[in-house]
Protein backbone atom coordinates (compact mmCIF):
# COMPACT_ATOMS: atom_id res chain seq x y z
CA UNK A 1 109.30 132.51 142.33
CA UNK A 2 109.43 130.84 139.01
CA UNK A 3 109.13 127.48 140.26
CA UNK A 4 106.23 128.61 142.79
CA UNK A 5 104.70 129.84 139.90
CA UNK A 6 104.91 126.75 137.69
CA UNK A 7 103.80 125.06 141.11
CA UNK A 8 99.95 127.18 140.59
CA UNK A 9 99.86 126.48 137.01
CA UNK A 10 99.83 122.76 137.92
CA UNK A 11 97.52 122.93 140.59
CA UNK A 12 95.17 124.85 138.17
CA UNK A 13 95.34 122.74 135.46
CA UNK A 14 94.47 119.68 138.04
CA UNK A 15 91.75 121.46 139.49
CA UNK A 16 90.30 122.07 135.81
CA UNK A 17 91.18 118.39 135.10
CA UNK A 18 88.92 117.38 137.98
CA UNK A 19 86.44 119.58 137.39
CA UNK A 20 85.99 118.27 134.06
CA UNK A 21 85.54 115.41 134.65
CA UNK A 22 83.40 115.89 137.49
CA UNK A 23 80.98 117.83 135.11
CA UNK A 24 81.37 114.85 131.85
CA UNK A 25 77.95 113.89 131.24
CA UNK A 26 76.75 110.58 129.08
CA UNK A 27 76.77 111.04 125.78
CA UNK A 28 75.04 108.51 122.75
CA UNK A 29 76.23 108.65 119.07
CA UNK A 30 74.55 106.29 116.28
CA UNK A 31 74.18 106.13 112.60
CA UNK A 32 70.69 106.24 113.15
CA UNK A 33 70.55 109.93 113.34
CA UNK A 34 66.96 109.90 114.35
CA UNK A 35 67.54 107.79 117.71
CA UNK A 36 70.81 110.11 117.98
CA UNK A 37 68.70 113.31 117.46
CA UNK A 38 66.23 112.19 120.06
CA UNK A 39 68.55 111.49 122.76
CA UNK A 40 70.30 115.28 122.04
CA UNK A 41 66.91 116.27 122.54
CA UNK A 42 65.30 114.23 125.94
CA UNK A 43 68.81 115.14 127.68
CA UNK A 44 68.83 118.76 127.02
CA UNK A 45 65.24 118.79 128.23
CA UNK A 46 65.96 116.69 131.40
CA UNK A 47 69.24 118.72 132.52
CA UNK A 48 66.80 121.49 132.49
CA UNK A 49 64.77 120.19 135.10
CA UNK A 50 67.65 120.14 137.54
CA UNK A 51 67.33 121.96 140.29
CA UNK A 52 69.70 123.97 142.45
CA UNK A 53 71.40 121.89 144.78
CA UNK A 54 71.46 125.16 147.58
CA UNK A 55 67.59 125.17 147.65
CA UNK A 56 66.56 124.40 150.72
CA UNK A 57 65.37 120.61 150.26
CA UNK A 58 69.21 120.15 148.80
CA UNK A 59 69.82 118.51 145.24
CA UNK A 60 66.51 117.48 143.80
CA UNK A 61 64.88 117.69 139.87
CA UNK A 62 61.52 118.65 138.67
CA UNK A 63 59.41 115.42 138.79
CA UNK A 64 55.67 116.90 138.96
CA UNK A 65 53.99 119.79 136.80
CA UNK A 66 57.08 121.99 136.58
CA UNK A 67 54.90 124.50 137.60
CA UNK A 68 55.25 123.20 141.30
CA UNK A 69 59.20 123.36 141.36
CA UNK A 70 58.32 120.33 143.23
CA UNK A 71 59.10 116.14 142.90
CA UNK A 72 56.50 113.31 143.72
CA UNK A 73 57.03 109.90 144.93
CA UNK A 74 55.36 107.92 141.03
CA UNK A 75 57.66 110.33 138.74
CA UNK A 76 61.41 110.00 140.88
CA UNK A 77 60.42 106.63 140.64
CA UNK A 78 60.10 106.09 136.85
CA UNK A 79 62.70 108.82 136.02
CA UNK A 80 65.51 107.62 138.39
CA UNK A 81 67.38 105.41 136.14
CA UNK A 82 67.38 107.83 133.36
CA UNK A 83 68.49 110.92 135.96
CA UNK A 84 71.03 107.85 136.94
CA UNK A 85 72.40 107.92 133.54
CA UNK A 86 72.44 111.64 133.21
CA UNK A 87 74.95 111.79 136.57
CA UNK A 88 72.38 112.67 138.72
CA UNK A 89 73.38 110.35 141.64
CA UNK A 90 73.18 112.64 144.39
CA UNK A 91 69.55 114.16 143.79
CA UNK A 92 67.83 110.80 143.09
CA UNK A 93 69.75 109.64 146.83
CA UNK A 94 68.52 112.55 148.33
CA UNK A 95 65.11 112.36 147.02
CA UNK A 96 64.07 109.01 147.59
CA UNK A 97 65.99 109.55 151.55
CA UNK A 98 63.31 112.34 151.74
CA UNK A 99 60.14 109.51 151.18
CA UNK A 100 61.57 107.17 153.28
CA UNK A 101 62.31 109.48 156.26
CA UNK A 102 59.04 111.04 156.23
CA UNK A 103 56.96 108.09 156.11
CA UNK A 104 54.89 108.14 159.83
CA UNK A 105 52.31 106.53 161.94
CA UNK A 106 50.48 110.28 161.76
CA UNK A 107 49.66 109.56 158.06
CA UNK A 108 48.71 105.83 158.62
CA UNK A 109 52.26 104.68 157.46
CA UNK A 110 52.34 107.53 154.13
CA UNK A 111 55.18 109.54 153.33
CA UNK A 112 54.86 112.93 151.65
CA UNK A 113 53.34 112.10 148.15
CA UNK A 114 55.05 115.61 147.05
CA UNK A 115 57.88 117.56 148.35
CA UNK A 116 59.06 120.95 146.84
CA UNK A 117 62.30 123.06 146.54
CA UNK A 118 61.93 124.56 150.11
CA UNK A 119 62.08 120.84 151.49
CA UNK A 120 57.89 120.84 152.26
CA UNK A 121 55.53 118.78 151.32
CA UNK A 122 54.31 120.37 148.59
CA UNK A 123 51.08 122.46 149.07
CA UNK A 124 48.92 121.65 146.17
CA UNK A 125 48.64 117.80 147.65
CA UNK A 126 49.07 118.03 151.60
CA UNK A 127 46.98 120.56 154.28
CA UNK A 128 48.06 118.20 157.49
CA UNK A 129 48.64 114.84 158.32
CA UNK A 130 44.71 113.87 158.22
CA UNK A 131 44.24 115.43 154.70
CA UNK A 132 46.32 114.91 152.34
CA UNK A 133 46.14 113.48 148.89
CA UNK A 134 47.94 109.56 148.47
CA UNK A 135 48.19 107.08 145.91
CA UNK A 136 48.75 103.82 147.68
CA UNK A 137 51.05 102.32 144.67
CA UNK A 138 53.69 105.28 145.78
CA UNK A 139 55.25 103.23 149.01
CA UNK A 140 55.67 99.75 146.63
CA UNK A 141 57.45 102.18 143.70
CA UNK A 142 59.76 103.90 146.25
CA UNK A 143 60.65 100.61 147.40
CA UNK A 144 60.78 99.29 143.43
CA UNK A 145 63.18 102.49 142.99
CA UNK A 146 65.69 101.94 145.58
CA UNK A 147 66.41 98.32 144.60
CA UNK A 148 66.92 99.15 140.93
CA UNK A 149 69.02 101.60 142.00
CA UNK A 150 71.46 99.09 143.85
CA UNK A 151 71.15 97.08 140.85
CA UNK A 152 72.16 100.03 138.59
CA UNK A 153 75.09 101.57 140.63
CA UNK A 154 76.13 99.37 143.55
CA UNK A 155 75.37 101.62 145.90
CA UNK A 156 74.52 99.41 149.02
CA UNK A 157 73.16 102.62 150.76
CA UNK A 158 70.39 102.27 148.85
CA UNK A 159 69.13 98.86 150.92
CA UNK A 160 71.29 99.42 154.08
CA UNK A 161 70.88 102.53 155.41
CA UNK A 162 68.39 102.75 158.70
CA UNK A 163 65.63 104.93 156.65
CA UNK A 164 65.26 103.02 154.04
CA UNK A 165 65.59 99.85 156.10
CA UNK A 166 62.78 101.47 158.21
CA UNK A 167 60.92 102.79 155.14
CA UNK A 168 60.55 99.20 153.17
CA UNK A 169 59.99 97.33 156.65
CA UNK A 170 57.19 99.51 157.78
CA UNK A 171 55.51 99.47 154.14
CA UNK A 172 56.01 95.48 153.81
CA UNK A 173 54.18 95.42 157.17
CA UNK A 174 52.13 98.27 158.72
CA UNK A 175 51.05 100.04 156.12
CA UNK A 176 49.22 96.72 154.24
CA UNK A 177 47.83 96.57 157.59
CA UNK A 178 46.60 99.84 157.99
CA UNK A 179 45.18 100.24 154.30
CA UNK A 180 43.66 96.71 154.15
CA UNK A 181 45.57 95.33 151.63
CA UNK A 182 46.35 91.94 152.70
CA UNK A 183 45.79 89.42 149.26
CA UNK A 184 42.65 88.40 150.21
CA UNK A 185 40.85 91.69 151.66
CA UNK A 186 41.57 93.86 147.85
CA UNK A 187 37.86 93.75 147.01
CA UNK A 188 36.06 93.34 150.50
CA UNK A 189 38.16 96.18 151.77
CA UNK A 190 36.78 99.70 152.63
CA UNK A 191 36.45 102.38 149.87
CA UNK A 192 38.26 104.87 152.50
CA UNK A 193 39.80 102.76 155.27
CA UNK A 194 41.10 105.75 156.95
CA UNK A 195 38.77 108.51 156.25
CA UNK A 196 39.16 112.28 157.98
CA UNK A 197 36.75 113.34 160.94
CA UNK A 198 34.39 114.51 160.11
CA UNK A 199 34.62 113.22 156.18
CA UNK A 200 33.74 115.63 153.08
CA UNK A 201 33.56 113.40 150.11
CA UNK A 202 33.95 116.48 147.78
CA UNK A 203 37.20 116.97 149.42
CA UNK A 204 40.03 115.75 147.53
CA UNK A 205 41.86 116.01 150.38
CA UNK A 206 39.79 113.46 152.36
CA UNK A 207 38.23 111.37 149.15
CA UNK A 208 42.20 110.85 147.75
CA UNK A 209 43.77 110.45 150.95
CA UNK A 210 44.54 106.71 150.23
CA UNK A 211 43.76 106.25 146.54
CA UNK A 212 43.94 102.82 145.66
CA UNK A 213 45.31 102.95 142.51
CA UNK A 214 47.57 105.65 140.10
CA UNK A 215 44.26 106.16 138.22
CA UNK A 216 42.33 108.82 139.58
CA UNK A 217 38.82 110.63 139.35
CA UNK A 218 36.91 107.06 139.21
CA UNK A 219 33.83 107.50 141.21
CA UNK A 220 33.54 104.08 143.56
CA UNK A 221 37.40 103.20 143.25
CA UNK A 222 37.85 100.18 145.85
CA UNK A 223 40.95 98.79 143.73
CA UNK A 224 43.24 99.08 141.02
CA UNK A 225 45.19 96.04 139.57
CA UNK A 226 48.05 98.37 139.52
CA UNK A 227 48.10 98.80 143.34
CA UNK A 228 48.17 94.68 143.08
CA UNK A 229 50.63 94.59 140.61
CA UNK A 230 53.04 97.20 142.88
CA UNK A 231 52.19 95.04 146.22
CA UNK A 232 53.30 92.56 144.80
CA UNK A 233 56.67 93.96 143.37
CA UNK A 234 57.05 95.88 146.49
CA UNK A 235 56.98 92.69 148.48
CA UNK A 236 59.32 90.78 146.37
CA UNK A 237 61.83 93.76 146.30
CA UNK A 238 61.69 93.25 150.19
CA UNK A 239 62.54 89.83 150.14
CA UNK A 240 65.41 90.44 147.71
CA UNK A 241 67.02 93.13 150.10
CA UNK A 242 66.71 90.82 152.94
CA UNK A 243 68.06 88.23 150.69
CA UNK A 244 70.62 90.14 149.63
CA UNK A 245 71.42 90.89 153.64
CA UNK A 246 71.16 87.17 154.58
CA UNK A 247 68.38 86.83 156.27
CA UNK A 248 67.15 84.40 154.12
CA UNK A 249 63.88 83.03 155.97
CA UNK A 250 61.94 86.53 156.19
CA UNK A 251 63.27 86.78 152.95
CA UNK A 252 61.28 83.82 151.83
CA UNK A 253 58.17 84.88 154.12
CA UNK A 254 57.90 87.93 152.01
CA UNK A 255 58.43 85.77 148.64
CA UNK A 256 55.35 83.61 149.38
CA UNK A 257 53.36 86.28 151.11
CA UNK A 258 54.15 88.10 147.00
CA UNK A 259 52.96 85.16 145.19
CA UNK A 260 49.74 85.73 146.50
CA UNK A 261 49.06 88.66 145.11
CA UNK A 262 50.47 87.55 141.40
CA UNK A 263 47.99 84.63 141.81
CA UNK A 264 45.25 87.10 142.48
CA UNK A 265 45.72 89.26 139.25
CA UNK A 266 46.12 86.01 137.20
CA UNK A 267 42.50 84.23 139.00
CA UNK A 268 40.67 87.67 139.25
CA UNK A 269 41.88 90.16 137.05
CA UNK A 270 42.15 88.48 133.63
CA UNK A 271 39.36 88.87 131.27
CA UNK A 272 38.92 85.93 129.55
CA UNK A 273 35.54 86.59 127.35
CA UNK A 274 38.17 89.96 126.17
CA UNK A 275 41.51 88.11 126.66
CA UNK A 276 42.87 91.22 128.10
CA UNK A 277 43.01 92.24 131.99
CA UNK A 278 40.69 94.35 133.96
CA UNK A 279 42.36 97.42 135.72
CA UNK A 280 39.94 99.00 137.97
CA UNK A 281 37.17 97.44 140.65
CA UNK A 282 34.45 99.68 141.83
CA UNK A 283 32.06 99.39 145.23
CA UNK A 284 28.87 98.52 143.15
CA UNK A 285 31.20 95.08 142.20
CA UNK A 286 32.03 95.88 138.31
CA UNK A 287 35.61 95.53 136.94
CA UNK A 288 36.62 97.76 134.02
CA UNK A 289 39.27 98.77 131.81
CA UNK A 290 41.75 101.61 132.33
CA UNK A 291 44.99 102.61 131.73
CA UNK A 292 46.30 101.17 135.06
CA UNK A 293 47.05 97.95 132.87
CA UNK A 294 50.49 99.77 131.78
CA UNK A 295 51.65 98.92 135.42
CA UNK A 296 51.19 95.29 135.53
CA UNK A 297 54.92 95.58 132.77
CA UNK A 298 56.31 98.00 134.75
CA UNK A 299 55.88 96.40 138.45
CA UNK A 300 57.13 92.97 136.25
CA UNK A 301 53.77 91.28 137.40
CA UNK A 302 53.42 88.57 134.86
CA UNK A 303 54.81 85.54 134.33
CA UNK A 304 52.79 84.35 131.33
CA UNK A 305 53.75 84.95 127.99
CA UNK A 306 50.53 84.70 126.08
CA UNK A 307 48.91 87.11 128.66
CA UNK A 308 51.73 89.14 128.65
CA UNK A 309 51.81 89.63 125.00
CA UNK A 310 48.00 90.46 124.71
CA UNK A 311 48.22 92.76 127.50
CA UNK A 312 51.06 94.90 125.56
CA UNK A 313 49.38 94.61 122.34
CA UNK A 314 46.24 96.12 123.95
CA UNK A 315 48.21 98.78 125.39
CA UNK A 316 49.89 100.11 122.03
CA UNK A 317 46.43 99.94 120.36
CA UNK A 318 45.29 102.56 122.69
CA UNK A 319 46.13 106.01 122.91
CA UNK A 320 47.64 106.78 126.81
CA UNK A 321 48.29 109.87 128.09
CA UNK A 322 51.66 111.55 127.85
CA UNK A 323 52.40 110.16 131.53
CA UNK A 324 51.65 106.82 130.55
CA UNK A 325 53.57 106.75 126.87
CA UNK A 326 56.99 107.62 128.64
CA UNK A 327 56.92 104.36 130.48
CA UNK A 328 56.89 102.46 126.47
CA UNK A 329 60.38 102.88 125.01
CA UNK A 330 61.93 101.24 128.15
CA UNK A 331 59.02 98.56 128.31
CA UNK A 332 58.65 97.57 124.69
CA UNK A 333 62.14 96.75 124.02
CA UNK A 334 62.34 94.94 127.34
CA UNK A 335 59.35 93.00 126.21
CA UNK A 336 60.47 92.41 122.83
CA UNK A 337 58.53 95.02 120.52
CA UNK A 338 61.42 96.76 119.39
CA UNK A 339 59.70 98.47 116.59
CA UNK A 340 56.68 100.55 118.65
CA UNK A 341 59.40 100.94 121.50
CA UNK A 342 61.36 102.80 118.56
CA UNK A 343 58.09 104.79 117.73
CA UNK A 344 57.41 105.81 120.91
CA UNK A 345 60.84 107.54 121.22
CA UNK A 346 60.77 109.25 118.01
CA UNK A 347 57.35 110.43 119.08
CA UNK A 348 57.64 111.48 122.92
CA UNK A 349 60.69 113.69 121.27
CA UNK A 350 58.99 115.43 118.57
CA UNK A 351 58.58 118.96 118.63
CA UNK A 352 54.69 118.62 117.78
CA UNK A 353 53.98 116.34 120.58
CA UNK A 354 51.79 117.87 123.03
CA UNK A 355 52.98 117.69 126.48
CA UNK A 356 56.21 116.35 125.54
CA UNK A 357 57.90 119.04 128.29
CA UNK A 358 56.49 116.80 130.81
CA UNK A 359 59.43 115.32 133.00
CA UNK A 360 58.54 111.79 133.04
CA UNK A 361 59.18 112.02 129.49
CA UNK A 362 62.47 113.10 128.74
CA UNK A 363 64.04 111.24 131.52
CA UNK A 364 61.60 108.19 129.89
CA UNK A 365 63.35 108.69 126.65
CA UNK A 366 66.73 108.59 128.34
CA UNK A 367 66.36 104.90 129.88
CA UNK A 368 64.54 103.50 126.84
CA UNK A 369 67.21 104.27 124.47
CA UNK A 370 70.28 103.13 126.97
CA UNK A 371 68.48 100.62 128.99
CA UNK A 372 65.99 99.59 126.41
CA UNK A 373 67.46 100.48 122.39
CA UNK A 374 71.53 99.88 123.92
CA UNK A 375 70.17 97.21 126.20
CA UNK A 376 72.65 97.69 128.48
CA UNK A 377 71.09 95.98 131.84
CA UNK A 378 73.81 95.98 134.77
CA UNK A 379 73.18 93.76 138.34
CA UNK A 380 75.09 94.55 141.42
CA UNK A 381 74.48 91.19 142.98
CA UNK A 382 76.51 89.84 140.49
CA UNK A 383 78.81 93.17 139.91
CA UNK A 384 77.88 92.43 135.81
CA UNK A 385 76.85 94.62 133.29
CA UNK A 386 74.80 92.94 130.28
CA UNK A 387 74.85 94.08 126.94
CA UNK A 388 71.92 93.17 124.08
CA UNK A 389 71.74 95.58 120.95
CA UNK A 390 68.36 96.07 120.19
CA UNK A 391 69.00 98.76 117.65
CA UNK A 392 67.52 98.20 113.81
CA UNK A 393 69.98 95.85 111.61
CA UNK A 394 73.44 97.84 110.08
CA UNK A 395 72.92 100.84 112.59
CA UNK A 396 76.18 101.47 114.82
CA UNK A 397 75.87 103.30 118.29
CA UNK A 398 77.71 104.00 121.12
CA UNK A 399 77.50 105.80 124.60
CA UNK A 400 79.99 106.95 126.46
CA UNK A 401 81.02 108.12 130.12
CA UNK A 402 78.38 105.96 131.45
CA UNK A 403 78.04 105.96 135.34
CA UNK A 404 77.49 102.49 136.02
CA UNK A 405 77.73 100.26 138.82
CA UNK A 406 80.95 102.76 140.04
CA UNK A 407 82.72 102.48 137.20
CA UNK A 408 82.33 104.42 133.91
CA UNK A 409 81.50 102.55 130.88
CA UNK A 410 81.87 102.91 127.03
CA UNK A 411 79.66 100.84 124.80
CA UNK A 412 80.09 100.76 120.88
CA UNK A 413 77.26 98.35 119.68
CA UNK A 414 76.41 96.94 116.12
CA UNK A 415 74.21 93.57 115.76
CA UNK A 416 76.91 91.15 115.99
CA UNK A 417 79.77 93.05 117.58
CA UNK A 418 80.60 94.93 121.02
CA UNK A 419 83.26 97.16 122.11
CA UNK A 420 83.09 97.33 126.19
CA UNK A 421 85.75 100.65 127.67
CA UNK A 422 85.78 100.32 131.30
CA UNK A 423 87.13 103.89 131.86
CA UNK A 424 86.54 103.52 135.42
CA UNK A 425 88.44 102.41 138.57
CA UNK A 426 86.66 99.75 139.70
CA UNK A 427 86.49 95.94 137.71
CA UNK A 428 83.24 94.55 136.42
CA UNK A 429 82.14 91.32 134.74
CA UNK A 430 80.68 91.83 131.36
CA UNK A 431 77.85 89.61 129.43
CA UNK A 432 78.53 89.61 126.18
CA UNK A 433 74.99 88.49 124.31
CA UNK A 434 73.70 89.07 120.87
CA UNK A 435 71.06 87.45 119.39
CA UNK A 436 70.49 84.08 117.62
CA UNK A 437 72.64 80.78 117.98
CA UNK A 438 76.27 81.18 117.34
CA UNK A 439 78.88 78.53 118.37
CA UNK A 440 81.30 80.72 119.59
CA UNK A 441 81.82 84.19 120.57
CA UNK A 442 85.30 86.13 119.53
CA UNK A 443 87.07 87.96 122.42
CA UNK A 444 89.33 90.35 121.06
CA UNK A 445 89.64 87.81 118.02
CA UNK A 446 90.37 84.71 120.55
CA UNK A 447 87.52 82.40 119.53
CA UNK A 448 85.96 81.14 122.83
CA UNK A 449 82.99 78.32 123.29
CA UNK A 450 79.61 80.21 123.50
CA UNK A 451 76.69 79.48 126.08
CA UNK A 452 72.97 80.20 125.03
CA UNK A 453 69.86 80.73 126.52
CA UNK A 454 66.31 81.48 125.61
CA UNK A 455 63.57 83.95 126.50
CA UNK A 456 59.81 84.05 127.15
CA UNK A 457 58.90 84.02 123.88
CA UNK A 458 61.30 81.23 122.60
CA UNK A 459 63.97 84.07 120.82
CA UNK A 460 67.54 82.23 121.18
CA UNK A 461 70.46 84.21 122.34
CA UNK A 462 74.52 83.84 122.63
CA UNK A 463 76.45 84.70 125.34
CA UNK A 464 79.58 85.13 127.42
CA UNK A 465 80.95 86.57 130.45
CA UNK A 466 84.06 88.18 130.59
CA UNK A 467 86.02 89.67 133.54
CA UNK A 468 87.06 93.35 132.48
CA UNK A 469 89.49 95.40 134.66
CA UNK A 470 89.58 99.15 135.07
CA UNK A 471 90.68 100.70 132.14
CA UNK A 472 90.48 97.32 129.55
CA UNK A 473 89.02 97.89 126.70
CA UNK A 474 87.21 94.55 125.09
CA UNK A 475 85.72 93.22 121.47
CA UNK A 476 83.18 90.97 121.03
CA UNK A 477 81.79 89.52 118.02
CA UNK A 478 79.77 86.64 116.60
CA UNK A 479 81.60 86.75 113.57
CA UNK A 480 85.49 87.41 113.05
């Protein structure tokens, strides 16, 4: 009796164990208390978004007007990374799984643009398969999602599995066909290619079903350089799955068959009597600017720096919506404006800031400060996890039980030193990089030869890569 009876004390004290750490979620210390502060604050919000996993529609978070109870295909696919981060794994697979199964020849090749918590496409944006409201971007984000997804956790399921397979092969093909967006049909193209019988203009239903572009209520929209800009990403992401599969030649196909579209938004798009790019082109022939220029950074659609650098500068001196300003912590460190990228998150946290209780945000705020302010930038095709501090000079910060690439990571990061913890079971190879031009890097005080490497803009960085097991805990520093 006594020993049975130490025997359940055991098995209860495992089972809490496990269900401990089941239930650990990131956390992100720094001397900065600001940054700290609004971390506390964009993960409380965002856990609070998380729905019941025994709804009918199965694990899922808020990522529409909470109102709805509902997710859409734009928001999962900016706040994945940062519900990533938070641990939630199994409602971004099961979201995402939800657009690519439902994507059909019925809706001309669409998926549901909204699904709720009872597993239906969400009311306020769908009456039947004819009428429905679409943004065209949604397919090319969806497919943008899954593969940073792979890259973040090395979850091959993610590019393997027969609906997604199905989802980003129909897209790449049928659905370009369908919409008439082939490179060079974007401004000959029909303003509704696939219009509802008989049509009602003042329907939203009919008039949005197919909106070329995330920007909406612009009377004449033919084309947004943001449905370019996600084309174009959504057709490279295809040839780096199929790449990443082997089959190299479609995989190259769908590489050139992307270039066009780049060259397009470079030839047409740029403004050069503004030195700035158009956004939106009507059916009387006129380009104009809109907001839709935020995309052309996130969908990583240009390749030069000048333009690039004008384009963000134009950005920040404008005031976006709420919607829009989530996207900017992540983006401006990533781009190299640490500074407004710090702004931004101090701002889409503050109590006073209208709208802030928008999802997007929080989960925004999330990735920006881990994948943007810890710089922390993992690859699964190379099973390596990069590390850049991009916090301000003498500030210390760290994260912990970080779900990444299925391990579990702890990062303690100053400007010229990093501790790497990999708490998890399974090895990973680390990049050690800091910025400037240092000789040598010291690994757990072994001085090693360093190798260095420039970006974009000419900034200089040092670097190393070091193979860390399962449970080794590294130092790296520029200086001893």
């Amino acid at each position: 009796m006594k020993n049975g009876f130490i025997i359940i004390i055991v098995a209860n004290c495992c089972f809490f164990f496990n269900a401990f750490c089941q239930n650990k979620t990131v956390t992100f210390k720094s001397s900065d208390p600001a940054v700290e502060l609004a971390f506390d604050r964009a993960k409380s919000m965002a856990l609070s978004y998380k729905g019941n996993s025994n709804d009918p529609v199965g694990p899922w978070y808020e990522a529409a007007l909470p109102t709805r109870s509902a997710f859409c295909m734009r928001d999962v696919s900016h706040q994945s990374i940062g519900a990533e981060i938070l641990g939630l794994g199994k409602e971004n697979k099961n979201m995402l799984s939800l657009f690519a199964k439902n994507i059909s020849e019925s809706k001309d090749w669409c998926s549901y643009w909204e699904i709720n918590k009872y597993g239906k496409p969400a009311p306020e944006d769908y009456r039947n398969d004819k009428e429905f409201w679409y943004n065209l971007n949604s397919n090319f984000d969806v497919m943008f999602a899954c593969w940073r997804l792979y890259l973040w956790t090395g979850d091959e399921s993610y590019i393997k599995n027969p609906e997604f397979e199905n989802f980003f092969e129909k897209s790449a093909t049928k659905y370009i066909n369908r919409w008439v967006l082939e490179a060079d049909s974007l401004l000959t193209r029909p303003e509704f290619p696939n219009p509802a019988t008989p049509f009602n203009i003042k329907d939203d239903f009919h008039r949005c079903r197919g909106l070329a572009s995330y920007s909406e209520g612009i009377p004449g929209l033919k084309m947004g350089v943001d449905l370019v800009a996600a084309i174009y990403r959504g057709l490279l992401t295809y040839s780096s799955v199929l790449r990443q599969k082997g089959n190299l030649q479609k995989a190259e196909f769908f590489k050139k068959k992307a270039a066009k579209y780049q060259q397009q938004i470079e030839q047409i798009w740029w403004d050069n009597t503004t030195s700035s790019y158009n956004a939106i082109y009507t059916s009387n022939g006129k380009f104009s600017k809109d907001g839709g220029e935020l995309f052309l950074l996130w969908f990583e659609a240009l390749t030069d720096s000048d333009r690039t650098k004008k384009a963000i500068e134009h950005i920040i001196s404008e005031k976006g919506n709420i919607e829009s300003s989530s996207y900017l912590p992540f983006l401006l460190y990533k781009y190299g404006f640490g500074d407004k990228a710090y702004d931004y998150i101090l701002y889409l946290t503050d109590p006073t800031t209208k709208r802030r209780e928008y999802p997007e945000v929080s989960y925004g705020v999330i990735e920006g400060i881990i994948h943007g302010y810890m710089g922390i930038e993992p690859d699964a095709t190379k099973k390596m996890v990069t590390t850049l501090y991009r916090g301000k000079n003498g500030t210390i910060s760290e994260v912990d039980n970080l779900p990444i690439l299925n391990t579990e990571l702890f990062v303690k990061q100053e400007s010229q030193k990093t501790t790497f913890h990999n708490n998890g079971s399974a090895p990973i190879q680390w990049r050690a990089t800091f910025s400037g031009n240092h000789e040598v890097i010291f690994v757990n005080n072994k001085k090693i030869t360093a190798n260095h490497k420039k970006d974009d803009y000419g900034n200089s960085y040092t670097f190393i890569d070091i193979p860390v097991n399962s449970g080794q805990k590294i130092n790296a520093s520029c200086k001893q």
